[in-house]
Structure formats: C-alpha cells, structure tokens
C-alpha atoms as a PDB file:
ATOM      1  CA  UNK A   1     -44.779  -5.404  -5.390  1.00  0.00           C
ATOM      2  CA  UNK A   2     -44.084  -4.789  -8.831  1.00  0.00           C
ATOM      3  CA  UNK A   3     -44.302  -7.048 -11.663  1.00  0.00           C
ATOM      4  CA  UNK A   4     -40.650  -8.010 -11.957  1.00  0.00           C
ATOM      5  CA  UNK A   5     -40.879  -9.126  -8.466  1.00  0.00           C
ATOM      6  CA  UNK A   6     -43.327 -11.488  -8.849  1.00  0.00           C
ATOM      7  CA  UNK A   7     -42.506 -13.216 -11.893  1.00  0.00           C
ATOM      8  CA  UNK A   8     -38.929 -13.576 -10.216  1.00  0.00           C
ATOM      9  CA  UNK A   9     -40.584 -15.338  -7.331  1.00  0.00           C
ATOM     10  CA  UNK A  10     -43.099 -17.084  -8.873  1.00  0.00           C
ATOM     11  CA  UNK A  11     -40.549 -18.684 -11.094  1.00  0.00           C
ATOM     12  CA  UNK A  12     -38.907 -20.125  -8.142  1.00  0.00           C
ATOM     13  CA  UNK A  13     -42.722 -21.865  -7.199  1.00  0.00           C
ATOM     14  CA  UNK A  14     -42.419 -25.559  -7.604  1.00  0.00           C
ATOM     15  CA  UNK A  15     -43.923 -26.660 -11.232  1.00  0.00           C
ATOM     16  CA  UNK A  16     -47.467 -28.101 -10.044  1.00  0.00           C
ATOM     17  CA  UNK A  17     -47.864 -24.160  -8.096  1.00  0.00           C
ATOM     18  CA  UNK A  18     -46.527 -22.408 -11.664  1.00  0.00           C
ATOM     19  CA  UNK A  19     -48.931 -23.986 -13.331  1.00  0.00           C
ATOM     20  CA  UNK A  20     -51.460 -23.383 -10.893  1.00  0.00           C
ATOM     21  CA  UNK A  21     -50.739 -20.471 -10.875  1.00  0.00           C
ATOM     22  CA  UNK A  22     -50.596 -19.192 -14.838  1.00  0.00           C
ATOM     23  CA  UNK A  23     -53.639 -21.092 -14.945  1.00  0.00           C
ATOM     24  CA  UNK A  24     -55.375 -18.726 -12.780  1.00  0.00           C
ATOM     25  CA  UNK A  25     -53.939 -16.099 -14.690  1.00  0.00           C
ATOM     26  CA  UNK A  26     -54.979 -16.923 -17.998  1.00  0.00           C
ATOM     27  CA  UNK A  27     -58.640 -17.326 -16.754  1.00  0.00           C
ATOM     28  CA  UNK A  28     -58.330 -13.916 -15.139  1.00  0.00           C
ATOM     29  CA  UNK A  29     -57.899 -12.638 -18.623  1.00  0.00           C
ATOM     30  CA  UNK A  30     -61.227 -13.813 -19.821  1.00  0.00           C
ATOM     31  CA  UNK A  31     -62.512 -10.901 -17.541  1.00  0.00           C
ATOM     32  CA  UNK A  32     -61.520  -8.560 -19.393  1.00  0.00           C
ATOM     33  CA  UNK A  33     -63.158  -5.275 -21.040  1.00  0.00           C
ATOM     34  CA  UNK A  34     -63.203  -4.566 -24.029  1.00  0.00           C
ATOM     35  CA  UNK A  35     -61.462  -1.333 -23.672  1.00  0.00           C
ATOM     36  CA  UNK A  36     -58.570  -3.519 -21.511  1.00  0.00           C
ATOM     37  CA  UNK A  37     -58.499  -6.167 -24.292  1.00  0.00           C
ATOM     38  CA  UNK A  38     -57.819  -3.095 -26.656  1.00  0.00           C
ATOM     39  CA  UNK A  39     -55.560  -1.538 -24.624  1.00  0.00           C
ATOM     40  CA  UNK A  40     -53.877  -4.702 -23.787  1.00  0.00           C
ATOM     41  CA  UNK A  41     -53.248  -5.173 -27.923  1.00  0.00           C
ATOM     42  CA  UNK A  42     -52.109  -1.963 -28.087  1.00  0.00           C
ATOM     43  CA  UNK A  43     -49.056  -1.817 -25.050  1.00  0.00           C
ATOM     44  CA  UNK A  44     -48.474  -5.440 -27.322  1.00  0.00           C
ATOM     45  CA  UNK A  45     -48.342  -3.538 -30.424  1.00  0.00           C
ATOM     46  CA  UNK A  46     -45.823  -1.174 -29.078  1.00  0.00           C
ATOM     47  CA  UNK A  47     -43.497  -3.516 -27.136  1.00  0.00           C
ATOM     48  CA  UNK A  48     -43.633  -5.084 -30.225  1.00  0.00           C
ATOM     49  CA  UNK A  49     -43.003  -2.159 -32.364  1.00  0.00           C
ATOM     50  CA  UNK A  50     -40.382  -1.183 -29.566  1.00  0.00           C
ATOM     51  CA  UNK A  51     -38.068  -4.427 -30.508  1.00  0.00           C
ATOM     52  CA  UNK A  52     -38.089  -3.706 -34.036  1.00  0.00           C
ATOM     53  CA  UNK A  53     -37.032  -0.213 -33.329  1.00  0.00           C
ATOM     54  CA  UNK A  54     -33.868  -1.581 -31.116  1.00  0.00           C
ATOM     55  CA  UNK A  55     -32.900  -4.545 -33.579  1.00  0.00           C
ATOM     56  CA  UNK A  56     -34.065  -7.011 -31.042  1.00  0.00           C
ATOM     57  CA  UNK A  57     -36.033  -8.800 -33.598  1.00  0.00           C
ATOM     58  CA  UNK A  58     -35.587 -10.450 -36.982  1.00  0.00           C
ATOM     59  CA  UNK A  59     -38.062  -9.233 -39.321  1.00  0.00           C
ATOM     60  CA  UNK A  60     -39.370 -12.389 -42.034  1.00  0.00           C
ATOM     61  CA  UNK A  61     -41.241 -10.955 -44.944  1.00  0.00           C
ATOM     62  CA  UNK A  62     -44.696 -12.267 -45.414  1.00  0.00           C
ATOM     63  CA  UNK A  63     -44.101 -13.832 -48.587  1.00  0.00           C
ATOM     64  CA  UNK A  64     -41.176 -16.225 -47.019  1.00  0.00           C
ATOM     65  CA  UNK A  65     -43.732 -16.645 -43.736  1.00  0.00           C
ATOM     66  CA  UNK A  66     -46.589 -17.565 -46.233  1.00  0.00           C
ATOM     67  CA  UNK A  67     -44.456 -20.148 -48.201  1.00  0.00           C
ATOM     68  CA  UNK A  68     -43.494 -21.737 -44.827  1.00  0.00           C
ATOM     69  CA  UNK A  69     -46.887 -21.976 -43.442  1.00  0.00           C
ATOM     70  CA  UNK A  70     -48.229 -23.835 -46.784  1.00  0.00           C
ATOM     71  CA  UNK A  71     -45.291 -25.835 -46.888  1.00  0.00           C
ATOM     72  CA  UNK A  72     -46.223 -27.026 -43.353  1.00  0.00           C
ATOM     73  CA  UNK A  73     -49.717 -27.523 -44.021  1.00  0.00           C
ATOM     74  CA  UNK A  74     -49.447 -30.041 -46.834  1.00  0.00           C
END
C-alpha cells in the first residue's frame, strides 16, 4: 500500500484512532538511526528546496523573520 493510500484512509479514522495513531508514529521516529535521521533531513531539505524551485513557497528574509520573533518575545 503506498503512502498516499494510507494517509487517505487514515484520515477517514475517527479522531481518538488519528491520534492514536500519529502517536504511534511519532514514537516510531525515536527509533531511528542516525544515518535515517540524516537522511530523513535531507529528502526534507530537498522537498523543501523543491517548493522554492516551483514558487510554491513565499520566501521571508531573515532579517524581517528575526524582527518578528523579538517582537514576539517581548
């Protein structure tokens, strides 16, 4: 079954069984390698990498991102 499948299906799982259910994903993750954790970061790096390319994204320079995040921390 691939992953599409799945997440179509478990979306239709009543909320108690989603949550169940990501739960039991999310601690699967903590069983990870270290070469799976680094591979993981880098299939995120180029999905990510992959929206910028296709204008999926709105990129926010890091000055405006670091003004926002003091401004929210005072």
């Amino acid at each position: 079954m691939d992953p599409t499948t799945i997440e179509r299906e478990a979306l239709h799982l009543p909320v108690s069984d989603r949550a169940k259910l990501a739960h039991k994903l999310l601690l699967s993750l903590e069983d990870m390698s270290e070469p799976e954790i680094e591979q993981a970061w880098l299939d995120e790096a180029e999905r990510r990498a992959a929206e910028i390319d296709q204008g999926l994204v709105q990129l926010i320079p890091a000055e405006e991102v670091s003004r926002k995040a003091r401004a929210l921390l005072r």
